[in-house]
Protein backbone atom coordinates (compact mmCIF):
# COMPACT_ATOMS: atom_id res chain seq x y z
CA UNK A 1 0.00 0.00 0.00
CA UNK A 2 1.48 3.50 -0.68
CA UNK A 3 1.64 5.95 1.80
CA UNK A 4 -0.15 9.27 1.17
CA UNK A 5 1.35 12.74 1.48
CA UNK A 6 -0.99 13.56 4.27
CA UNK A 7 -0.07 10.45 5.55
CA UNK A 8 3.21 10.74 5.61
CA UNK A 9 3.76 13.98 7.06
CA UNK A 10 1.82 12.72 10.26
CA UNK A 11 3.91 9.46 10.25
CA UNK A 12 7.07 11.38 9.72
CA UNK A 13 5.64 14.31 12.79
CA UNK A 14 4.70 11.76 15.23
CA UNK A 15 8.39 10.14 14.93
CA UNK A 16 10.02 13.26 15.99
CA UNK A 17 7.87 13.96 18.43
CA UNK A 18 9.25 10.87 19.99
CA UNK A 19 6.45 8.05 19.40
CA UNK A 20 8.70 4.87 19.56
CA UNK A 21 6.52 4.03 21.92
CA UNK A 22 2.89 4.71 21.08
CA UNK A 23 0.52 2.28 20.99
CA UNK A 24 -1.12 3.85 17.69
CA UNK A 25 -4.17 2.11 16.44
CA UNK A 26 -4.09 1.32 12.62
CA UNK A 27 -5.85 2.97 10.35
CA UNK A 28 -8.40 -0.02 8.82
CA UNK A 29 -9.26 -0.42 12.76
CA UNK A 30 -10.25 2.84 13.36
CA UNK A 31 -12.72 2.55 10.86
CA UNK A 32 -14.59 -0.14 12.50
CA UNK A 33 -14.03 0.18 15.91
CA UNK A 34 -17.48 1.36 18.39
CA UNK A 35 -17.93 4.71 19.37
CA UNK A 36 -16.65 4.66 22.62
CA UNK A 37 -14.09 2.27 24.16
CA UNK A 38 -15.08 -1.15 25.29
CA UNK A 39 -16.02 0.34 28.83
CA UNK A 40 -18.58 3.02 28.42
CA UNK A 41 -21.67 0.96 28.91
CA UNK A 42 -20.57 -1.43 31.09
CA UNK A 43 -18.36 0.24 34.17
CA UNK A 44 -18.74 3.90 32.82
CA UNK A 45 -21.04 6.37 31.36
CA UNK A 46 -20.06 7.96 28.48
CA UNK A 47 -19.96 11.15 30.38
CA UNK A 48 -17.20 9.73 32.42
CA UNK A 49 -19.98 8.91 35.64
CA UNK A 50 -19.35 5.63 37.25
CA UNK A 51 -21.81 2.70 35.66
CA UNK A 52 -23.71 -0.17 38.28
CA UNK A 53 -21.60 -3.07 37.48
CA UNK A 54 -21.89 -5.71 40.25
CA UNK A 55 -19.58 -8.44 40.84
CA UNK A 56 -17.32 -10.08 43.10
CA UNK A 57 -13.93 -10.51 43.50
CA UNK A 58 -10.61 -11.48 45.69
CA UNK A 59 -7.81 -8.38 45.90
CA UNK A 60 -5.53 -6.66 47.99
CA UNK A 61 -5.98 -3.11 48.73
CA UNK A 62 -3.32 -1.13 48.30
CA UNK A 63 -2.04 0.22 52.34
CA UNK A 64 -2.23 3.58 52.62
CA UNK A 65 -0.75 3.61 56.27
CA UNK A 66 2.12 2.36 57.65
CA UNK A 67 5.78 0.89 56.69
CA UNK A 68 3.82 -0.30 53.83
CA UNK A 69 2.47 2.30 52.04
CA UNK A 70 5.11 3.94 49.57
CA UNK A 71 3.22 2.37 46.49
CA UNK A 72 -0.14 4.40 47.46
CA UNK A 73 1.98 7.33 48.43
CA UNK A 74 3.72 6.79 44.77
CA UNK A 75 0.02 6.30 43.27
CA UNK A 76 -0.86 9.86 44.87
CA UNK A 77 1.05 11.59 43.11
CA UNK A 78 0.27 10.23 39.66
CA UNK A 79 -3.43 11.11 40.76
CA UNK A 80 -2.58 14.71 41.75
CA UNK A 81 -0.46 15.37 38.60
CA UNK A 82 -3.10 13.67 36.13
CA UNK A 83 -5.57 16.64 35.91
CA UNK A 84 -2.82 18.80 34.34
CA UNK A 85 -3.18 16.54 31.12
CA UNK A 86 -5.51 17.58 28.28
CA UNK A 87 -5.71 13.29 27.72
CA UNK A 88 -6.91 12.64 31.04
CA UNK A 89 -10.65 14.29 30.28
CA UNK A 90 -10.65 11.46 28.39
CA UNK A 91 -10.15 8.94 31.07
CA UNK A 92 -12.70 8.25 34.20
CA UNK A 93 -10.29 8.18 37.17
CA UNK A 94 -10.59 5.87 39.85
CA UNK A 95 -10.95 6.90 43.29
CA UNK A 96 -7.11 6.38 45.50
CA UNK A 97 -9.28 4.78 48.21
CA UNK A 98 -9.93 2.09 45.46
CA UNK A 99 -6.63 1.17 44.84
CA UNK A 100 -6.12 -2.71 44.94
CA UNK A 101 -4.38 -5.76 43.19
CA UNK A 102 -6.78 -8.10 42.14
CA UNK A 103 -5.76 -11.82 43.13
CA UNK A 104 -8.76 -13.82 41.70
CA UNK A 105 -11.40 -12.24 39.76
CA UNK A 106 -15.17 -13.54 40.68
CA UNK A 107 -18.34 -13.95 39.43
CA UNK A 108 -19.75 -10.16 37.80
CA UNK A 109 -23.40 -9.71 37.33
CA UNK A 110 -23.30 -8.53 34.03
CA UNK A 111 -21.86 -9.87 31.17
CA UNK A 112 -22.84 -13.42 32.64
CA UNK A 113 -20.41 -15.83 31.39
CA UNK A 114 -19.48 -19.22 32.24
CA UNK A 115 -15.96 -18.61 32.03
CA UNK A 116 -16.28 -16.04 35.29
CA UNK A 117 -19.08 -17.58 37.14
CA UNK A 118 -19.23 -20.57 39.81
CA UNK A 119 -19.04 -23.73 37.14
CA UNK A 120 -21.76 -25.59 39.61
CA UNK A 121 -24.24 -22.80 40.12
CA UNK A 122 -26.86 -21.63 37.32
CA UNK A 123 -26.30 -18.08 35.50
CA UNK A 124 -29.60 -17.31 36.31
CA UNK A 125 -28.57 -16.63 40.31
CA UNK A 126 -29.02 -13.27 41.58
CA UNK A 127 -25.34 -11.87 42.11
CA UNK A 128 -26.29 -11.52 45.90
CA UNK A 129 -26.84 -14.85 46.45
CA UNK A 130 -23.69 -16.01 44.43
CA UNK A 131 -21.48 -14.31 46.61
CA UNK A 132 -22.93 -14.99 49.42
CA UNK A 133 -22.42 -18.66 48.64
CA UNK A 134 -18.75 -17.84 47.34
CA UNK A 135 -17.67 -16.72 50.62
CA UNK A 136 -19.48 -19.13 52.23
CA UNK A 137 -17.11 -21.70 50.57
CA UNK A 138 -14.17 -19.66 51.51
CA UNK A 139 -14.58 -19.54 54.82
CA UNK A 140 -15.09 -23.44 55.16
CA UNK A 141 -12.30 -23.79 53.49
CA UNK A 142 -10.06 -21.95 55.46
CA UNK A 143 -7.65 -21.16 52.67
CA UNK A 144 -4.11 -19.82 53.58
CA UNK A 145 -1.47 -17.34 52.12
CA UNK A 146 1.93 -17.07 53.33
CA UNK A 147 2.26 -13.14 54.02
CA UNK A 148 2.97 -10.41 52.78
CA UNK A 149 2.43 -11.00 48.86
CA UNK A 150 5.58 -8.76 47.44
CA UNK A 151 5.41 -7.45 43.61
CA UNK A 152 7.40 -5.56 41.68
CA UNK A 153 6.22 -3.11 38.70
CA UNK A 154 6.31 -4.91 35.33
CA UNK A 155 8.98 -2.82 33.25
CA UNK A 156 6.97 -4.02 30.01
CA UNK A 157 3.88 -2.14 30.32
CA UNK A 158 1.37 -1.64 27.76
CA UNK A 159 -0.31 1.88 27.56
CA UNK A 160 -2.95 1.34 25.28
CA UNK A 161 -5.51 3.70 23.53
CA UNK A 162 -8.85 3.13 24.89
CA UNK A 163 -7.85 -0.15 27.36
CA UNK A 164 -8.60 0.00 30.73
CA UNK A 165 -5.72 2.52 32.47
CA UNK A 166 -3.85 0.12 34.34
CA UNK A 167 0.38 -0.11 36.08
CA UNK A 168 1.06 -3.72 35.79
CA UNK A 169 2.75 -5.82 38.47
CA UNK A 170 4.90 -8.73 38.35
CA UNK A 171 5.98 -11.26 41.47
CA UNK A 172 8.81 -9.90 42.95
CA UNK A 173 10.57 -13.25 42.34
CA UNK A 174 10.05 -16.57 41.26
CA UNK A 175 8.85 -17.80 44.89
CA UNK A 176 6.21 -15.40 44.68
CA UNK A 177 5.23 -16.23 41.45
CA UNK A 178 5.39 -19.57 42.76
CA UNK A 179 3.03 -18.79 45.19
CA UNK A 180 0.60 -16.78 43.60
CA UNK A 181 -0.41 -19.50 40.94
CA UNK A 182 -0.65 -22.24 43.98
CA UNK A 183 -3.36 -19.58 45.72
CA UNK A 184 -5.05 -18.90 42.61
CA UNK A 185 -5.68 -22.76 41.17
CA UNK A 186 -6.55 -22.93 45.32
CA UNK A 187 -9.28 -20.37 44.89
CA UNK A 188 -10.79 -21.80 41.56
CA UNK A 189 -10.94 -25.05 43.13
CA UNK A 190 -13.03 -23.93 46.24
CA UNK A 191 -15.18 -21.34 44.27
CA UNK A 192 -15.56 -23.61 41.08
CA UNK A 193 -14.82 -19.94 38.87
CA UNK A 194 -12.79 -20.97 35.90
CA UNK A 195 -9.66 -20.35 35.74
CA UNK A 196 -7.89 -20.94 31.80
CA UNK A 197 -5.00 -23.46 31.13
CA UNK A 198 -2.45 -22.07 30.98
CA UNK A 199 -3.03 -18.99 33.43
CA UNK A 200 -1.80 -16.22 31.76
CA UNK A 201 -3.36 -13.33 34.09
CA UNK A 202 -1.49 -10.17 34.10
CA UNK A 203 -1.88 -8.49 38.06
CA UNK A 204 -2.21 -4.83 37.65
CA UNK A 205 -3.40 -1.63 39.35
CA UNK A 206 -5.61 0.50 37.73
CA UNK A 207 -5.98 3.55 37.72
CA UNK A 208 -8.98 4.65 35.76
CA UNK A 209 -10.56 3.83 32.65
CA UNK A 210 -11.27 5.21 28.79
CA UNK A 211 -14.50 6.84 28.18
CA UNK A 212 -13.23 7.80 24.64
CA UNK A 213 -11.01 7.35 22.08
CA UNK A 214 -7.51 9.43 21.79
CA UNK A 215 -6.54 11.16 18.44
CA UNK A 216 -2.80 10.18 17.43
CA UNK A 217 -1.24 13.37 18.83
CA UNK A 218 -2.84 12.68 22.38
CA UNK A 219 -1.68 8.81 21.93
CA UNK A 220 2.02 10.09 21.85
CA UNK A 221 1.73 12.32 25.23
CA UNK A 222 -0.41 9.58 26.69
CA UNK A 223 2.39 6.49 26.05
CA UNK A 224 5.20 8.87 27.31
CA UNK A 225 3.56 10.34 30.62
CA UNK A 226 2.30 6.64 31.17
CA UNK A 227 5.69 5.34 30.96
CA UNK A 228 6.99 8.06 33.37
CA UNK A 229 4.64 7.32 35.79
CA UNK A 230 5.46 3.52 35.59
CA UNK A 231 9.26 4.37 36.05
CA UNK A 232 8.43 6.60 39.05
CA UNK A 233 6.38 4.06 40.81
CA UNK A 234 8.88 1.20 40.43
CA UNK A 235 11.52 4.10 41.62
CA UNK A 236 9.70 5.04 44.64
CA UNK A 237 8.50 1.31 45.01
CA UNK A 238 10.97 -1.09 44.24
CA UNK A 239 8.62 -3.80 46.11
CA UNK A 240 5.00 -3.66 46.43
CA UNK A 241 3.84 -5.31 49.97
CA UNK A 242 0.72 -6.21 50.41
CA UNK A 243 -1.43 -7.66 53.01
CA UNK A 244 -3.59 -10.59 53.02
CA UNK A 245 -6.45 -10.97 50.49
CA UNK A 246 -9.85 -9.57 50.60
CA UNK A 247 -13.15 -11.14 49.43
CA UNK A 248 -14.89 -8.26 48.48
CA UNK A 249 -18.36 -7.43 46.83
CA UNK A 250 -19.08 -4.13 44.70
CA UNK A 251 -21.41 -2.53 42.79
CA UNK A 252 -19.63 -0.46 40.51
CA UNK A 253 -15.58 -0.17 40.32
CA UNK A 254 -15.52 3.15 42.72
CA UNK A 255 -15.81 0.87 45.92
CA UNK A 256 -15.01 -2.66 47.08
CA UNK A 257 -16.38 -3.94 49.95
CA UNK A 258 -14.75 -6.35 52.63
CA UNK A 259 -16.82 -9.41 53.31
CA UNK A 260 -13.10 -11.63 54.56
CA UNK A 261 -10.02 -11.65 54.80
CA UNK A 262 -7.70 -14.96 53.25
CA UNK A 263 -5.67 -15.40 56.12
């Protein structure tokens, strides 16, 4: 395919403004994608408002106290500075005091799908009474987690235009890791939620999510400042503690709500 002038002179502009590493999205895709990214709908309005969006799930807040709590300190900052970006109108922001690392994501009300809900309970259960039965299996089975869980940022992150804004985390080392995927096949096997073969979840923090689209230009500010911020957490975080898990409920991704703790 040959390039166009007009083409060419915003390939050729976005290179030296320094876009080596912009997720960009390519041209035939923009011309089918929706409206709004794949979130407005579901967890947000359109109008950046938080959407109902029920569910259940196992994480680890992030501490915002204590010996413990340079990542949220870290995390702070990012919030205070976002504002000053024109991109950022763009995004919904989450709320610091909802700052968590999910361990095991449950059962969500809507979309109902058999790869996230209970394998032994029907789709047509009212969310309430799923997780009331999920944590009634938890706490019979008394599960266990060594503590704390220690992570590390992932130095390969992917800022991507319209995805959900999230700093991705990696075990700090292979013990972790090690005992991460031991708790989650645990948790799958007492909940009967799915878990896929291999497990290939990515843990992450987010941060906030799209409620539209970014043009190119904003796509090149958006990688870099998203890169900063991931070097200045794993600067001012080098390991991630965190305490033990947290069955939670919520009904929309501003809050999540302690039901037990995995001790």
């Amino acid at each position: 395919m040959t390039m166009q002038p007009t083409d060419r002179r915003h390939f050729l502009g976005l290179m030296a403004a320094g876009a080596t590493a912009v997720v960009g999205t390519p041209v035939a895709a923009r011309a089918t994608r929706s409206t709004y990214p794949p979130d407005v709908g579901s967890k947000f309005y359109a109008d950046g408002r938080v959407h109902p969006f029920a569910g259940n799930t196992l994480i680890c807040h992030v501490p915002q106290q204590g010996e413990h709590s340079g990542c949220f300190d870290a995390l702070l900052d990012i919030y205070r500075e976002a504002p000053s970006h024109p991109f950022v109108r763009k995004i919904a922001l989450l709320p610091p005091s909802s700052y968590h690392m999910t361990i095991f994501g449950g059962a969500n009300d809507k979309p109902r799908e058999r790869k996230s809900w209970p394998g032994d309970l029907p789709l047509t259960m009212p969310i309430e009474r799923c997780t009331k039965i999920l944590a009634e299996r938890l706490k019979a089975s008394r599960l266990k987690c060594e503590l704390p869980i220690r992570m590390k940022v992932d130095p390969s992150q992917d800022p991507t235009n319209g995805a959900p804004l999230t700093l991705r985390l990696l075990p700090f080392d292979e013990a972790e890791r090690s005992k991460l995927a031991d708790l989650r096949t645990a948790i799958s096997d007492v909940t009967k939620v799915p878990i896929p073969t291999p497990d290939t979840y990515r843990f992450h923090i987010s941060l906030g999510y799209f409620v539209a689209w970014l043009t190119a230009a904003e796509q090149v500010t958006f990688a870099r400042t998203f890169n900063r911020w991931a070097q200045q957490l794993a600067s001012k975080s080098p390991m991630i503690t965190l305490g033990a898990p947290e069955f939670c409920s919520f009904d929309d991704m501003f809050a999540f709500h302690r039901i037990m703790y995995l001790d």
